[in-house]
PDB file of N, CA and C in Angstrom:
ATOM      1  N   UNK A   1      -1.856  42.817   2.631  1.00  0.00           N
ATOM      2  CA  UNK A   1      -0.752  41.916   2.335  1.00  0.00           C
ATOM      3  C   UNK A   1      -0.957  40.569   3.018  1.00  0.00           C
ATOM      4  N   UNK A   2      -1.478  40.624   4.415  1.00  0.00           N
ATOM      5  CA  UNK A   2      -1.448  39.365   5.129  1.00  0.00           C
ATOM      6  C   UNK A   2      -2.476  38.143   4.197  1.00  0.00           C
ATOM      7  N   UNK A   3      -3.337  38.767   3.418  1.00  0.00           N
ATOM      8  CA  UNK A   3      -4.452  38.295   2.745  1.00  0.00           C
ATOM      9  C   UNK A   3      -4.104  36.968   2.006  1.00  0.00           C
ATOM     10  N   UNK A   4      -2.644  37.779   1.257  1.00  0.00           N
ATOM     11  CA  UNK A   4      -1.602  37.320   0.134  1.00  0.00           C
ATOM     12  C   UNK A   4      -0.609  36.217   0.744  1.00  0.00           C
ATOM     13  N   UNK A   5       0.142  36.896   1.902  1.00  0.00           N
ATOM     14  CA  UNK A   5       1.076  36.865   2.035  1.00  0.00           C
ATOM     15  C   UNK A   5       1.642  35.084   2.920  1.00  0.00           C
ATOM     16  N   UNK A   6       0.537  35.309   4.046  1.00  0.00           N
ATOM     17  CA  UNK A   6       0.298  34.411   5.001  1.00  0.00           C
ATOM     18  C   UNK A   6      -0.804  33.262   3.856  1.00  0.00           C
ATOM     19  N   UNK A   7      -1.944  33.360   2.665  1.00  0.00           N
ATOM     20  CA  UNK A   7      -1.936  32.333   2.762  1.00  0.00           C
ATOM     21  C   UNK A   7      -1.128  31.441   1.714  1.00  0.00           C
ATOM     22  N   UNK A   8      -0.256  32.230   1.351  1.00  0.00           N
ATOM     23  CA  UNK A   8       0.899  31.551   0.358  1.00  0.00           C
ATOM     24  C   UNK A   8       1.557  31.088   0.906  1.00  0.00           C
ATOM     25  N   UNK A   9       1.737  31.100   2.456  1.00  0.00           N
ATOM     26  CA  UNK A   9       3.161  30.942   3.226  1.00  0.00           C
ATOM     27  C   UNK A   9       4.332  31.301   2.569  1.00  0.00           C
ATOM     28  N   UNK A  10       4.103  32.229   2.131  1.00  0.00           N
ATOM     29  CA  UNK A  10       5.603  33.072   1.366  1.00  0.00           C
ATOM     30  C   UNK A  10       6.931  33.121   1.993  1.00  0.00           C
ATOM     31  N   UNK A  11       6.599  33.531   3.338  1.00  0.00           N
ATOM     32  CA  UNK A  11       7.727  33.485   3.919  1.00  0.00           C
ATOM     33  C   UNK A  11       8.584  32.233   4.228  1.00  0.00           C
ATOM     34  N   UNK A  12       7.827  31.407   3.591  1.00  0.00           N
ATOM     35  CA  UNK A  12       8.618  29.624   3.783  1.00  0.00           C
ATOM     36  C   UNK A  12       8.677  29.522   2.528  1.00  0.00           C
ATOM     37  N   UNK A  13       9.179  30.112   1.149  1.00  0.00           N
ATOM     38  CA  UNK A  13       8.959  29.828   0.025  1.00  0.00           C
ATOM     39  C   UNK A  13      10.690  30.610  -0.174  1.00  0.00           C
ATOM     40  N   UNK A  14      11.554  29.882  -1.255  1.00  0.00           N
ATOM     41  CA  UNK A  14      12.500  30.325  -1.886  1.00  0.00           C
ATOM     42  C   UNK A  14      12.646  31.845  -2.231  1.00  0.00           C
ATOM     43  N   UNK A  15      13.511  32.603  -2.172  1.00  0.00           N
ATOM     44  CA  UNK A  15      13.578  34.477  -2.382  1.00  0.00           C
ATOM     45  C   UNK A  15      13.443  34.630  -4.311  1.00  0.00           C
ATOM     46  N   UNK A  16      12.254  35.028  -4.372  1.00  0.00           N
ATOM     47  CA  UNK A  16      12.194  34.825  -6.012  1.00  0.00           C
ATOM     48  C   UNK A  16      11.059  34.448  -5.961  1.00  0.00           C
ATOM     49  N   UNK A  17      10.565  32.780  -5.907  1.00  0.00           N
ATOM     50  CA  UNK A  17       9.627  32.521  -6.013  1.00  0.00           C
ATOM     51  C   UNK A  17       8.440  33.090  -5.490  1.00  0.00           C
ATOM     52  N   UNK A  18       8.835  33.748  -4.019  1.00  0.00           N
ATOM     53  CA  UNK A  18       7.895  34.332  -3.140  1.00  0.00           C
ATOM     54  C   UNK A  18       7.310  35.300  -3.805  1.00  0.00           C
ATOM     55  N   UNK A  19       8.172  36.129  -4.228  1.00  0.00           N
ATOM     56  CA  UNK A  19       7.772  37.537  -5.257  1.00  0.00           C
ATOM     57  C   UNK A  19       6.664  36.787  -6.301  1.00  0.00           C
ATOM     58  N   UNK A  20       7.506  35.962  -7.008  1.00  0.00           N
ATOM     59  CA  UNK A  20       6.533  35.575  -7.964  1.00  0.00           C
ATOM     60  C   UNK A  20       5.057  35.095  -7.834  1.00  0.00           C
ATOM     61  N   UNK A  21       5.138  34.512  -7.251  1.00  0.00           N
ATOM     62  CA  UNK A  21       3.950  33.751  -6.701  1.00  0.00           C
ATOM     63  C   UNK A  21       2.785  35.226  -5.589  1.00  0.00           C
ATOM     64  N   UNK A  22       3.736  36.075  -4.959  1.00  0.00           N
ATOM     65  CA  UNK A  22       2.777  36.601  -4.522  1.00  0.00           C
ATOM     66  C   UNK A  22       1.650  37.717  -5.657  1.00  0.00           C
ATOM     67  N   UNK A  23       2.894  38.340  -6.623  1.00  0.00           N
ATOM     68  CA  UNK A  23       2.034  39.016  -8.147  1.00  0.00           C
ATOM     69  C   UNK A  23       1.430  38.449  -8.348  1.00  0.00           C
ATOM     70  N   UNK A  24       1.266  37.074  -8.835  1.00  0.00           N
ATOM     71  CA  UNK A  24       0.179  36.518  -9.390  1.00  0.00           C
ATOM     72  C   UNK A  24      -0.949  36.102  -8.345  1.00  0.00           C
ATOM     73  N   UNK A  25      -0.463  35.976  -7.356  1.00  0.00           N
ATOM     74  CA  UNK A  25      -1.935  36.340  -6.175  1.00  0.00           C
ATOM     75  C   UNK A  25      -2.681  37.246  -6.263  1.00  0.00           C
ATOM     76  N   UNK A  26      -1.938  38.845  -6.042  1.00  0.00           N
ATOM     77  CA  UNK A  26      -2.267  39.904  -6.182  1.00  0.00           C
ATOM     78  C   UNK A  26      -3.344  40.094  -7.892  1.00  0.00           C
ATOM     79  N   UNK A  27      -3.201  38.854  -8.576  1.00  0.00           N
ATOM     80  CA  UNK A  27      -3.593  39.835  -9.648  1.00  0.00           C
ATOM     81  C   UNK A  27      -4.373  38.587 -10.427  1.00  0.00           C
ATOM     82  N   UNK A  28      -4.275  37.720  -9.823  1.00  0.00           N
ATOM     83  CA  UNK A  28      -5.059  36.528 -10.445  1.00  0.00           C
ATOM     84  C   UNK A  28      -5.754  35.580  -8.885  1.00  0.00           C
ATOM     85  N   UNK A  29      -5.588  35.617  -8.019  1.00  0.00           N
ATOM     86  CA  UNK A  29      -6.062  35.378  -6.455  1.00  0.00           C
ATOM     87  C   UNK A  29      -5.418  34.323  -6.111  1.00  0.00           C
ATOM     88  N   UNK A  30      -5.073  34.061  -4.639  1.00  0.00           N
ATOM     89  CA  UNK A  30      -4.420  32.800  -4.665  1.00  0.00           C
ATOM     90  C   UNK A  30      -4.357  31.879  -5.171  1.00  0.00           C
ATOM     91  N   UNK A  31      -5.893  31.394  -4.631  1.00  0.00           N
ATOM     92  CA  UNK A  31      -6.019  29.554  -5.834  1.00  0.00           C
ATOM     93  C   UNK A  31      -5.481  29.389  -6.472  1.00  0.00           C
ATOM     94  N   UNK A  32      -6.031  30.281  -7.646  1.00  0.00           N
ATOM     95  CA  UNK A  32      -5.578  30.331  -9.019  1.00  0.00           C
ATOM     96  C   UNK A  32      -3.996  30.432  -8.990  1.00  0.00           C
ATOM     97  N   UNK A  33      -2.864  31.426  -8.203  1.00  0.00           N
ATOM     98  CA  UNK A  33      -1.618  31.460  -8.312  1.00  0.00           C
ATOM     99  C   UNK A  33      -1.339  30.165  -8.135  1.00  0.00           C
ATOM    100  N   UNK A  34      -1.719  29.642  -7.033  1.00  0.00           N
ATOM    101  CA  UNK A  34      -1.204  28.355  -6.304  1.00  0.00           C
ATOM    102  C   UNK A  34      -1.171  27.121  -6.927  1.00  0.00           C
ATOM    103  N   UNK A  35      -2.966  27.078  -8.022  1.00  0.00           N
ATOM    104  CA  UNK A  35      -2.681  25.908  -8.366  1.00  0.00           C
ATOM    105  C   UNK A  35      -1.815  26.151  -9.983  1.00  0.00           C
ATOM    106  N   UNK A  36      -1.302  27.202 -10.664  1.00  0.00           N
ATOM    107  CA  UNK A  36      -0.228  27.480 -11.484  1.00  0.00           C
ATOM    108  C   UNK A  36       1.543  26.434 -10.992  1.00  0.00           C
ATOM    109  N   UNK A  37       1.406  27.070 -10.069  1.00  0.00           N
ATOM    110  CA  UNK A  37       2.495  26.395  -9.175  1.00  0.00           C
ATOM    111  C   UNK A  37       2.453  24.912  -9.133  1.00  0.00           C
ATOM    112  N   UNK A  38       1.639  24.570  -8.458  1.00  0.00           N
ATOM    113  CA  UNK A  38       1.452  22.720  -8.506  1.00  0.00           C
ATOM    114  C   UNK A  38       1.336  22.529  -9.820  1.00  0.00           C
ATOM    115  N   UNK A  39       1.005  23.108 -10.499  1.00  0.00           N
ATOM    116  CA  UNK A  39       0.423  22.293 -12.091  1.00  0.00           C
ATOM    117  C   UNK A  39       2.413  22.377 -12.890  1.00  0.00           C
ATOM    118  N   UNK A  40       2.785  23.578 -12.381  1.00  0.00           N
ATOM    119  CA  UNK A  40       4.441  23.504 -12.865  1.00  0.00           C
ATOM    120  C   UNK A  40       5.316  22.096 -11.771  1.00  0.00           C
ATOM    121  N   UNK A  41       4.923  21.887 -10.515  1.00  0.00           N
ATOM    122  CA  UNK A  41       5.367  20.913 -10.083  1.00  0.00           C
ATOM    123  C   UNK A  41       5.032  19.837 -10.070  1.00  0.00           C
ATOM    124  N   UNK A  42       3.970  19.379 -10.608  1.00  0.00           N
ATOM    125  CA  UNK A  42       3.198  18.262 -10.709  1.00  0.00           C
ATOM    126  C   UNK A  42       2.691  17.477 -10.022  1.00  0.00           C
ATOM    127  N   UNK A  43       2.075  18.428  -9.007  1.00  0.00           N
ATOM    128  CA  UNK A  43       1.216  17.551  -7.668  1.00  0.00           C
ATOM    129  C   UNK A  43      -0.264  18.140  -7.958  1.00  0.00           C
ATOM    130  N   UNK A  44      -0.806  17.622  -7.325  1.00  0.00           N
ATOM    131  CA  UNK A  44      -2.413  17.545  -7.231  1.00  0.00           C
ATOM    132  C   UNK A  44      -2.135  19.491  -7.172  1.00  0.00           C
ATOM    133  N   UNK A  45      -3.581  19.794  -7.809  1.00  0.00           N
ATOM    134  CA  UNK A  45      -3.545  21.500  -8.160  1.00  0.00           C
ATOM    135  C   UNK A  45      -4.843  21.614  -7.247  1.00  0.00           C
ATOM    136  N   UNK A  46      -4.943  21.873  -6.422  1.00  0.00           N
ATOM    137  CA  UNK A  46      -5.711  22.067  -5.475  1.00  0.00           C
ATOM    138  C   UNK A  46      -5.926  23.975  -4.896  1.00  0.00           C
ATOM    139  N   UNK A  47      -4.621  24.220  -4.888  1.00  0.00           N
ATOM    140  CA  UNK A  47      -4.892  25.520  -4.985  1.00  0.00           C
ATOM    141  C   UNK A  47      -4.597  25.940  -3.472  1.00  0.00           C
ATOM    142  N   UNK A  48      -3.928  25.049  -2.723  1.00  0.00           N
ATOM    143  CA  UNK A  48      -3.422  25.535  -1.455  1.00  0.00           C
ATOM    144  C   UNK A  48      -2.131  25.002  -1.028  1.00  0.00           C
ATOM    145  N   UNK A  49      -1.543  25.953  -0.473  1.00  0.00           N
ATOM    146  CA  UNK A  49       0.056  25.777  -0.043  1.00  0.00           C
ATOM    147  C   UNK A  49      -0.220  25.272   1.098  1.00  0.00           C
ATOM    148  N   UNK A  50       0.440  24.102   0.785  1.00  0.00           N
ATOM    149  CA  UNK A  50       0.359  22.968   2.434  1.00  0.00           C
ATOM    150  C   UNK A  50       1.741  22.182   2.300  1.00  0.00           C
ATOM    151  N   UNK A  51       2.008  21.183   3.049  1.00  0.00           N
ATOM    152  CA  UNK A  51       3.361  20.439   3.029  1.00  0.00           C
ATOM    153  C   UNK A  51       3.626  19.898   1.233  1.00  0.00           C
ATOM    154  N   UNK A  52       2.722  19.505   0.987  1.00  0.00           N
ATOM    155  CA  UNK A  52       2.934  18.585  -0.834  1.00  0.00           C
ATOM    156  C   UNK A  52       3.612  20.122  -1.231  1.00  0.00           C
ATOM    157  N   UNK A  53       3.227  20.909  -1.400  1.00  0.00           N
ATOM    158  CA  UNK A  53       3.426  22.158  -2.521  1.00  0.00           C
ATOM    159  C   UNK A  53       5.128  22.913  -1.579  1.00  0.00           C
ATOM    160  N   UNK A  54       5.192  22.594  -0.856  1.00  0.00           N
ATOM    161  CA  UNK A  54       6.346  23.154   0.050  1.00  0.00           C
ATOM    162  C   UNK A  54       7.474  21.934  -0.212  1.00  0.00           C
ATOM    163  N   UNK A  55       7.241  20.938  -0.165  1.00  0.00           N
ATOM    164  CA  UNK A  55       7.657  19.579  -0.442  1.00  0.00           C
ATOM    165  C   UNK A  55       8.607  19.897  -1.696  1.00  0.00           C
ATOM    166  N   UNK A  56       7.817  20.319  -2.700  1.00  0.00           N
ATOM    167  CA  UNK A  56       7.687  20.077  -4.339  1.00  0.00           C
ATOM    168  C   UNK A  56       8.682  21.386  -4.654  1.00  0.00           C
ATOM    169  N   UNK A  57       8.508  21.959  -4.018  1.00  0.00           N
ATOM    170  CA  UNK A  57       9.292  23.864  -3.984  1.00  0.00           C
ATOM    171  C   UNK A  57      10.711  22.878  -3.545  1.00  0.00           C
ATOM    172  N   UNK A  58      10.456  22.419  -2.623  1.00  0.00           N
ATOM    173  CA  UNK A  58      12.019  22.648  -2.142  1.00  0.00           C
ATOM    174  C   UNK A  58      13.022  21.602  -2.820  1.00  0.00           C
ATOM    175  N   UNK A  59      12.510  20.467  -3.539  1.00  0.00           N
ATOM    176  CA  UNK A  59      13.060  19.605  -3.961  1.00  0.00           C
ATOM    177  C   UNK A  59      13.705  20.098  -5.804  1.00  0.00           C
ATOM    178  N   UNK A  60      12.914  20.523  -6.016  1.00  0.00           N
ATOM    179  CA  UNK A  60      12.730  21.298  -7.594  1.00  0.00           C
ATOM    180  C   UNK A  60      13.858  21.886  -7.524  1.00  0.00           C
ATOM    181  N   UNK A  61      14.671  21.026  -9.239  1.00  0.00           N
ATOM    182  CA  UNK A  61      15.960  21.922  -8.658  1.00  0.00           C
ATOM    183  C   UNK A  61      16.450  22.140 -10.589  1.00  0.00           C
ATOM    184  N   UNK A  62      16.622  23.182 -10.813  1.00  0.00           N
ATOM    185  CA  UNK A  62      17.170  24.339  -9.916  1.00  0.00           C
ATOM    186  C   UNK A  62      15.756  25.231 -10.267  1.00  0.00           C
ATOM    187  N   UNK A  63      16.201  26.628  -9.029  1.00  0.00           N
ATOM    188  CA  UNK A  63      15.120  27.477  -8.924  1.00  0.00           C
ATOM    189  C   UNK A  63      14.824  28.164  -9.851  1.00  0.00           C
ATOM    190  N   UNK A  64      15.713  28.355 -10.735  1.00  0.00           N
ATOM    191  CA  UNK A  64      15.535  29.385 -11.897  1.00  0.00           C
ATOM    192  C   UNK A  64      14.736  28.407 -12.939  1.00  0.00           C
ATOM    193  N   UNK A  65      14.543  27.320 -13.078  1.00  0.00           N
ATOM    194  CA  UNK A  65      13.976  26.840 -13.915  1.00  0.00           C
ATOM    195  C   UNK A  65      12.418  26.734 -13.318  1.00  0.00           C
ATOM    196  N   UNK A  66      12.517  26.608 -12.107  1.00  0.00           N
ATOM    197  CA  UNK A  66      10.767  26.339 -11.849  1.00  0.00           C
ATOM    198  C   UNK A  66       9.996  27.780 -11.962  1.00  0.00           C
ATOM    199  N   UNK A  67      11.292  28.905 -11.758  1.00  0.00           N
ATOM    200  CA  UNK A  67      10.272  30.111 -11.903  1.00  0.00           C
ATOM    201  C   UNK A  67      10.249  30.437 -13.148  1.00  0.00           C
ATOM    202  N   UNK A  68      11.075  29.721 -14.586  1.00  0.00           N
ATOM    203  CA  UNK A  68      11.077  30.165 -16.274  1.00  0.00           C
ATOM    204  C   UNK A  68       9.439  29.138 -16.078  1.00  0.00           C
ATOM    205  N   UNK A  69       9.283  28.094 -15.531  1.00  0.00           N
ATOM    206  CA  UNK A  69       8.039  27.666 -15.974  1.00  0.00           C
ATOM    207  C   UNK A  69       6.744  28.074 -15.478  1.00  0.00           C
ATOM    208  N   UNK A  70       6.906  28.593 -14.546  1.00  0.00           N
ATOM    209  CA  UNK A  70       6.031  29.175 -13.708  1.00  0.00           C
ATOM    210  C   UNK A  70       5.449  30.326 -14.304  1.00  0.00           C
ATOM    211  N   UNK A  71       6.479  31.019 -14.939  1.00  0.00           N
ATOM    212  CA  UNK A  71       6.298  33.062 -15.568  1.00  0.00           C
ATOM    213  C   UNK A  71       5.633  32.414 -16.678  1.00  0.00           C
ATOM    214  N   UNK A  72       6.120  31.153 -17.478  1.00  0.00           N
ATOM    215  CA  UNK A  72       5.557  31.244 -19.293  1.00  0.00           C
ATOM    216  C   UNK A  72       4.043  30.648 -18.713  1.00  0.00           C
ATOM    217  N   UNK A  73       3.945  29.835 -17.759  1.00  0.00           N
ATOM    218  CA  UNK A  73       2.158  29.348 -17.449  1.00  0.00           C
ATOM    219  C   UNK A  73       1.707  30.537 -17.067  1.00  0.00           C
ATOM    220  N   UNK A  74       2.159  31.459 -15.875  1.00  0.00           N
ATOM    221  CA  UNK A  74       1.066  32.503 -15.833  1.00  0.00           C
ATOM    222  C   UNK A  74       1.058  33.462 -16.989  1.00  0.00           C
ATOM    223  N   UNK A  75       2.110  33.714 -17.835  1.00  0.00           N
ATOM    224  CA  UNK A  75       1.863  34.687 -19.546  1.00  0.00           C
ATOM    225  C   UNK A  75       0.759  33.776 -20.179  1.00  0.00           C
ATOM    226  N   UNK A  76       0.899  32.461 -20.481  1.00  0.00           N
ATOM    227  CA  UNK A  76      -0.151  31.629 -21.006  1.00  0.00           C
ATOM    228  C   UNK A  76      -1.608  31.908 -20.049  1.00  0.00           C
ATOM    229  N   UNK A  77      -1.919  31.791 -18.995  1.00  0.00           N
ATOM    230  CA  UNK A  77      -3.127  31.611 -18.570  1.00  0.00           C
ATOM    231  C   UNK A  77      -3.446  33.553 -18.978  1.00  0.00           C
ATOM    232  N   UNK A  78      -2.588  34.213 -19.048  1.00  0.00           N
ATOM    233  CA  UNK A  78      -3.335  35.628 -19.411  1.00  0.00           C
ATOM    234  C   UNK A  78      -3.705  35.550 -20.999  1.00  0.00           C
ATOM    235  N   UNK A  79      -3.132  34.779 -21.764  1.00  0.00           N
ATOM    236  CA  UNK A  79      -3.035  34.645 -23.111  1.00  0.00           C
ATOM    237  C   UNK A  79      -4.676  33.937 -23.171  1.00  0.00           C
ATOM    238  N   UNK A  80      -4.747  33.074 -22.558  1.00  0.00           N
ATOM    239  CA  UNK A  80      -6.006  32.243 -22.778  1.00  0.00           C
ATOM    240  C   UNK A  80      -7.011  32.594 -22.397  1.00  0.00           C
ATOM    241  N   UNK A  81      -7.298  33.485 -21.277  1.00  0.00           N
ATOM    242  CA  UNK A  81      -8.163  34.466 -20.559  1.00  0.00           C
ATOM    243  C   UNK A  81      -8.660  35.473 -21.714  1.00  0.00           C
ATOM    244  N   UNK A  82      -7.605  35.944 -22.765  1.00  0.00           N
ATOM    245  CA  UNK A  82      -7.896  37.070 -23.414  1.00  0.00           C
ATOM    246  C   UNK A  82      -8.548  36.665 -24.919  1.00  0.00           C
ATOM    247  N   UNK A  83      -7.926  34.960 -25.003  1.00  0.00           N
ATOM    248  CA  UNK A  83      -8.669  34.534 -26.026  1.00  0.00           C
ATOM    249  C   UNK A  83     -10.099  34.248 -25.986  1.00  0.00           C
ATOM    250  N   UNK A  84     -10.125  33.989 -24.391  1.00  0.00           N
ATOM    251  CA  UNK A  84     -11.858  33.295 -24.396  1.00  0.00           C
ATOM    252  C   UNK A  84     -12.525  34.289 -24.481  1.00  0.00           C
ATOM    253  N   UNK A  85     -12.204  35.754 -23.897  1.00  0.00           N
ATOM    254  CA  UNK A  85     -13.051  36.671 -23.825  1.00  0.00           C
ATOM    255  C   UNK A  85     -12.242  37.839 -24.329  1.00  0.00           C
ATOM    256  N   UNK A  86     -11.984  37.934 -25.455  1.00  0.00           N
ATOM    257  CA  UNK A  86     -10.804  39.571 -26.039  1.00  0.00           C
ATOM    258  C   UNK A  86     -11.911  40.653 -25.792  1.00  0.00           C
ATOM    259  N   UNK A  87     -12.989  40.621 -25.687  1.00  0.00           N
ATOM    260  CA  UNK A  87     -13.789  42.005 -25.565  1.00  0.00           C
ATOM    261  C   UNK A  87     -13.565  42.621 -24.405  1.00  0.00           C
ATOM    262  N   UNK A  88     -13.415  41.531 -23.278  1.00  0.00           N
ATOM    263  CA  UNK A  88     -12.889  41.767 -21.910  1.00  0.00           C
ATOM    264  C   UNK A  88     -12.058  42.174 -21.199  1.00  0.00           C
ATOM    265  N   UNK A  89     -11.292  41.287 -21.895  1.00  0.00           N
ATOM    266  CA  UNK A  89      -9.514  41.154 -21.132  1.00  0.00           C
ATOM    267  C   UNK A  89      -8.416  41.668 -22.385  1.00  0.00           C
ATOM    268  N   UNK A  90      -8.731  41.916 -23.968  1.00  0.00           N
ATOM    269  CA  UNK A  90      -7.187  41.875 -24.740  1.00  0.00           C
ATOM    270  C   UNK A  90      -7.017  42.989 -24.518  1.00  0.00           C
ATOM    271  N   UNK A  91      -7.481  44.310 -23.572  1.00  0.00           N
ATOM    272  CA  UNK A  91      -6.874  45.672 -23.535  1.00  0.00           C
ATOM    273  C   UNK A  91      -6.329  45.397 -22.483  1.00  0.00           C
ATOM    274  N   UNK A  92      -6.133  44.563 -21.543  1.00  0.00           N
ATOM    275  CA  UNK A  92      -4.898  44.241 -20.822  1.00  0.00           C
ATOM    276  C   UNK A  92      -3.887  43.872 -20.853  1.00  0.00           C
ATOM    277  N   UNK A  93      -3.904  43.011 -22.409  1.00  0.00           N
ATOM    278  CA  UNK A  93      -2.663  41.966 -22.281  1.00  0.00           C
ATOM    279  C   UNK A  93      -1.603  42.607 -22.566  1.00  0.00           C
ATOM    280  N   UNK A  94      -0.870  43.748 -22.726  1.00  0.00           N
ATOM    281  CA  UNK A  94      -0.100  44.237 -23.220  1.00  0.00           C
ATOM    282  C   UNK A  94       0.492  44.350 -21.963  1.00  0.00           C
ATOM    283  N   UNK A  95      -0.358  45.292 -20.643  1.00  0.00           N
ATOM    284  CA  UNK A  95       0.181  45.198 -18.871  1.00  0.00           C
ATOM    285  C   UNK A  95       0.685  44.187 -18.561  1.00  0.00           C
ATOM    286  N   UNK A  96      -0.095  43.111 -19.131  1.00  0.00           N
ATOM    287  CA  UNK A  96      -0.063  41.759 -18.281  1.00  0.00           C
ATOM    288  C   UNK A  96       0.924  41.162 -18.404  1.00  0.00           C
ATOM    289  N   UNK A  97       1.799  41.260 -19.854  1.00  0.00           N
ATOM    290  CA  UNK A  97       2.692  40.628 -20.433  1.00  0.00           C
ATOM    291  C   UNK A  97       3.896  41.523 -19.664  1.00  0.00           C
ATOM    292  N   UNK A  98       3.788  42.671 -19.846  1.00  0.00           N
ATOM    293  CA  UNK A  98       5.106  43.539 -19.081  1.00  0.00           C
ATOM    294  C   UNK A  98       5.190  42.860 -17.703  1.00  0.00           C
ATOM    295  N   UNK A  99       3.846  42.927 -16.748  1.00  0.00           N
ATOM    296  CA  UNK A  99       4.055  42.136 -15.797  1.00  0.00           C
ATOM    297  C   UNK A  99       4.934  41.249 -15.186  1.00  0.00           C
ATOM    298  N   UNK A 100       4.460  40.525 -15.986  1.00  0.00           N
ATOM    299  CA  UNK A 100       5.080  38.938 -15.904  1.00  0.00           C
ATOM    300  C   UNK A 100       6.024  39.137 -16.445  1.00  0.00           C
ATOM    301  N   UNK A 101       7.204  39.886 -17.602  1.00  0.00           N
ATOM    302  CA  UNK A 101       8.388  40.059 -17.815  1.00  0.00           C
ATOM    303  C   UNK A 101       8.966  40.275 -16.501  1.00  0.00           C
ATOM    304  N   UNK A 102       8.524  41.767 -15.913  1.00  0.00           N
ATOM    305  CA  UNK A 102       9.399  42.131 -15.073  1.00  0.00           C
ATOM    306  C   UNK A 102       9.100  41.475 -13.842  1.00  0.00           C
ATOM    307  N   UNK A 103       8.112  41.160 -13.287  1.00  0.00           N
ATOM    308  CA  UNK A 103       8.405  39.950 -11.942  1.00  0.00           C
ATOM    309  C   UNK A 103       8.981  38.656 -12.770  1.00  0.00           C
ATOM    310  N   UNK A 104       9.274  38.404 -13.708  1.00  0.00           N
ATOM    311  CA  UNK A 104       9.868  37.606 -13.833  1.00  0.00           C
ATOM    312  C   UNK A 104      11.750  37.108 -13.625  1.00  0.00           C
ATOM    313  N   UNK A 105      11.785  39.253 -14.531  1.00  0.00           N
ATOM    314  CA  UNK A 105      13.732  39.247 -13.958  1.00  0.00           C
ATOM    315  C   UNK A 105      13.842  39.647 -12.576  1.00  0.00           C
ATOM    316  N   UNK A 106      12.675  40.169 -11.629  1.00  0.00           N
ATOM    317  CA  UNK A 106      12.846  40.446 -10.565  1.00  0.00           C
ATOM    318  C   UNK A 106      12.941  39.033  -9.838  1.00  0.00           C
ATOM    319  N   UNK A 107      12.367  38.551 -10.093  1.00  0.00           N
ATOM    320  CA  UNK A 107      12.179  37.073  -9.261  1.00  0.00           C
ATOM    321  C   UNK A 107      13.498  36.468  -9.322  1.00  0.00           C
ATOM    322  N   UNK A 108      13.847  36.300 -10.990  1.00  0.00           N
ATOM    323  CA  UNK A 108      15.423  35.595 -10.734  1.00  0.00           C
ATOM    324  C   UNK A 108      16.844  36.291 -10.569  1.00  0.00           C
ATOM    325  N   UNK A 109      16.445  37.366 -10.289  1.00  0.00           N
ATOM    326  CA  UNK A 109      17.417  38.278  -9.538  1.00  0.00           C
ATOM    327  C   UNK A 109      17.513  37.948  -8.386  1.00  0.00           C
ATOM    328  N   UNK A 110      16.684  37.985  -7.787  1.00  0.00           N
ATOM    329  CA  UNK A 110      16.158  37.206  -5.994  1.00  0.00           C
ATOM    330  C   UNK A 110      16.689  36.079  -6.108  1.00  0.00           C
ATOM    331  N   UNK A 111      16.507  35.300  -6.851  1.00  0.00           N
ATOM    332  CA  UNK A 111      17.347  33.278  -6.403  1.00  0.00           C
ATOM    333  C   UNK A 111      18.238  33.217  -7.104  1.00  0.00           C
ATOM    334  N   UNK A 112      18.798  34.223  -7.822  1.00  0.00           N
ATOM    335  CA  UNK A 112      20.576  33.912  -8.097  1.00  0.00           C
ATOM    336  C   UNK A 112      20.520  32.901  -8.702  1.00  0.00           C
ATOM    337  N   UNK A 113      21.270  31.763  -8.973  1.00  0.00           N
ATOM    338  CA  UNK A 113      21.668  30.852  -9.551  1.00  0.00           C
ATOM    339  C   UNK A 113      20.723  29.606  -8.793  1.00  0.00           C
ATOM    340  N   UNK A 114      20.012  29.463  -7.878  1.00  0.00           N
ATOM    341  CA  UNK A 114      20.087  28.364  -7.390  1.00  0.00           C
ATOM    342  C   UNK A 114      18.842  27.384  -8.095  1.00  0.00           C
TER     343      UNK A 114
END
């Protein structure tokens, strides 16, 4: 978990987003989660949680909307993964998509309205 957990700085991240952002660590690797995230907030996609990306979290308002954009980019980046290579990846997409449904109502169950 610390792998995940600490370098997302999750625990300085909104209740929701944290979840979210840590699945797609778990299952696509940080970078890649991280720079999903910046590319929904629109700062440099670099692929590491530092002050800009903590900055960008906390100002983003409201939360439920940065995590509706956040869930449809990571369903899209599994969508596009499976197009470049379907021999590879399209016997996943069916998981992948449940996935990202359900950390998705889990996530905005976690930030309530805000």
């Amino acid at each position: 978990m610390d792998r995940y957990w600490r370098v997302l700085q999750a625990d300085r991240l909104p209740r929701g987003l944290d979840l979210a952002l840590f699945d797609a660590a778990v299952n696509l690797g940080c970078p890649t989660a991280v720079r999903l995230l910046q590319r929904v907030l629109r700062i440099t996609d670099d692929g590491l949680v530092g002050p800009e990306t903590l900055g960008a979290v906390k100002a983003f308002r409201p939360l439920s909307e940065l995590l509706t954009q956040y869930s449809a980019l990571r369903a899209h980046t599994y969508e596009a993964l499976a197009a470049k290579s379907p021999e590879k990846y399209q016997k996943y997409m069916h998981g992948w998509r449940l996935r990202c449904y359900r950390v998705a109502v889990e996530a905005g169950r976690l930030c309530g309205n805000s």
